[in-house]
Protein backbone atom coordinates (compact mmCIF):
# COMPACT_ATOMS: atom_id res chain seq x y z
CA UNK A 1 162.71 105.37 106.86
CA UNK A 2 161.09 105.94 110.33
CA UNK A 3 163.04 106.96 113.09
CA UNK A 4 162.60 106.01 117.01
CA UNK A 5 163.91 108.42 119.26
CA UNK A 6 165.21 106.87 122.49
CA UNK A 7 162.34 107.98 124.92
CA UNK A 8 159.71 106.69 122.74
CA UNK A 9 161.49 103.40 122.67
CA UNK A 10 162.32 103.34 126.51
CA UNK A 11 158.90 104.34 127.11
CA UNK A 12 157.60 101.80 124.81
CA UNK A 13 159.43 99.34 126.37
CA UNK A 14 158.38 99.44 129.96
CA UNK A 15 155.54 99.52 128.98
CA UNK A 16 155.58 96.56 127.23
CA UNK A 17 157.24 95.17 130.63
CA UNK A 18 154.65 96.48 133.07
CA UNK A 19 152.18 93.92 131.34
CA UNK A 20 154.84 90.86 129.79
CA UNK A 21 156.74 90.31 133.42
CA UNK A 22 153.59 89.88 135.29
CA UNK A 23 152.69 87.33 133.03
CA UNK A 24 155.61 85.09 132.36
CA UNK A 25 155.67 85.25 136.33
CA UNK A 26 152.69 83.75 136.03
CA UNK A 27 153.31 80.93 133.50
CA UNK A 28 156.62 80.39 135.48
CA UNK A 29 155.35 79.80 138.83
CA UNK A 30 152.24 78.14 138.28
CA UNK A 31 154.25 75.97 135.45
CA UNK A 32 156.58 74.73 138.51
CA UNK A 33 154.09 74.41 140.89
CA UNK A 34 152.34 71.90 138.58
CA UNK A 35 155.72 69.87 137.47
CA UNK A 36 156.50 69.24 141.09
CA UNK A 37 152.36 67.75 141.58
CA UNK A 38 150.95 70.74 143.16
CA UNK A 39 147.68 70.60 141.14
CA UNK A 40 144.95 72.50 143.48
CA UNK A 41 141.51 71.17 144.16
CA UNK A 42 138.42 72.44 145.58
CA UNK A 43 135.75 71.17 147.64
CA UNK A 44 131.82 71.29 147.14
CA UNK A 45 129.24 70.90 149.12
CA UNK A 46 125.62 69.77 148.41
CA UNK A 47 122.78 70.72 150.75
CA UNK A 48 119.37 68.71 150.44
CA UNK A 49 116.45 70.79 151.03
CA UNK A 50 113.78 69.55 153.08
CA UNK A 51 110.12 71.23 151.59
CA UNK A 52 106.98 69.97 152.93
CA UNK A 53 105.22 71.89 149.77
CA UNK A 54 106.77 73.63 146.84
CA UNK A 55 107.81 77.35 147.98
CA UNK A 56 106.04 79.75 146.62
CA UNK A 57 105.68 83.58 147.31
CA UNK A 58 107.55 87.13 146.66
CA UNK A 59 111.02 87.22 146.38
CA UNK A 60 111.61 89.04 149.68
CA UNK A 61 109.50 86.26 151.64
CA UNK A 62 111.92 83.44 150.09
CA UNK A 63 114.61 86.01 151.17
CA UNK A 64 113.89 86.55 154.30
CA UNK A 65 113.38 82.68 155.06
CA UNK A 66 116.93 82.02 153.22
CA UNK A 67 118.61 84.28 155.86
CA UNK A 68 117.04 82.68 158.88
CA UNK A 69 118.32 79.41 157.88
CA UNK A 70 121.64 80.56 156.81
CA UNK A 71 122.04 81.75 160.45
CA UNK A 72 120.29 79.00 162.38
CA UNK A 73 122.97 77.07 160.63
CA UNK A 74 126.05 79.93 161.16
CA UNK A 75 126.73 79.79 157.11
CA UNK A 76 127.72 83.50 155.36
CA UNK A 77 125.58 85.39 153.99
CA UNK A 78 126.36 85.96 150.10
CA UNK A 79 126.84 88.72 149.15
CA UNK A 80 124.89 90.12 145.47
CA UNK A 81 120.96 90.62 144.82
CA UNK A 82 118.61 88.13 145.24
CA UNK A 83 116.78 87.08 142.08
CA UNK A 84 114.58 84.34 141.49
């Protein structure tokens, strides 16, 4: 027969916690949220580039020419690499 001493099982137990409550939180809140209509949405935005011929060159040209426009136009900077 195994035997649990009562630290292990305390132990065990908030552990088991630390990562259940979080969780059913979770479900609870968002679970409301969506019963009373709150649904969330997002927004997108599409940009139509204007080329007068196809853009070619090294990646740190087409870099470099991304970041002027991005602040002609006051838009962020993303963050990451660029990559082609």
């Amino acid at each position: 027969m195994i035997t649990f001493n009562r630290a292990f099982l305390v132990k065990s137990h908030m552990a088991l916690a630390a990562f259940i409550l979080p969780v059913a939180l979770m479900f609870f809140i968002t679970g409301a949220l969506y019963t009373w209509g709150e649904k969330g949405s997002y927004d997108t935005e599409t940009y139509k580039l204007q080329l007068r011929q196809p853009m070619q060159g090294n990646q740190s040209w087409l870099s470099q020419k991304l970041i002027a426009k991005l602040e002609l136009r006051d838009i962020e900077i993303p963050s990451g690499m660029a990559k082609i």
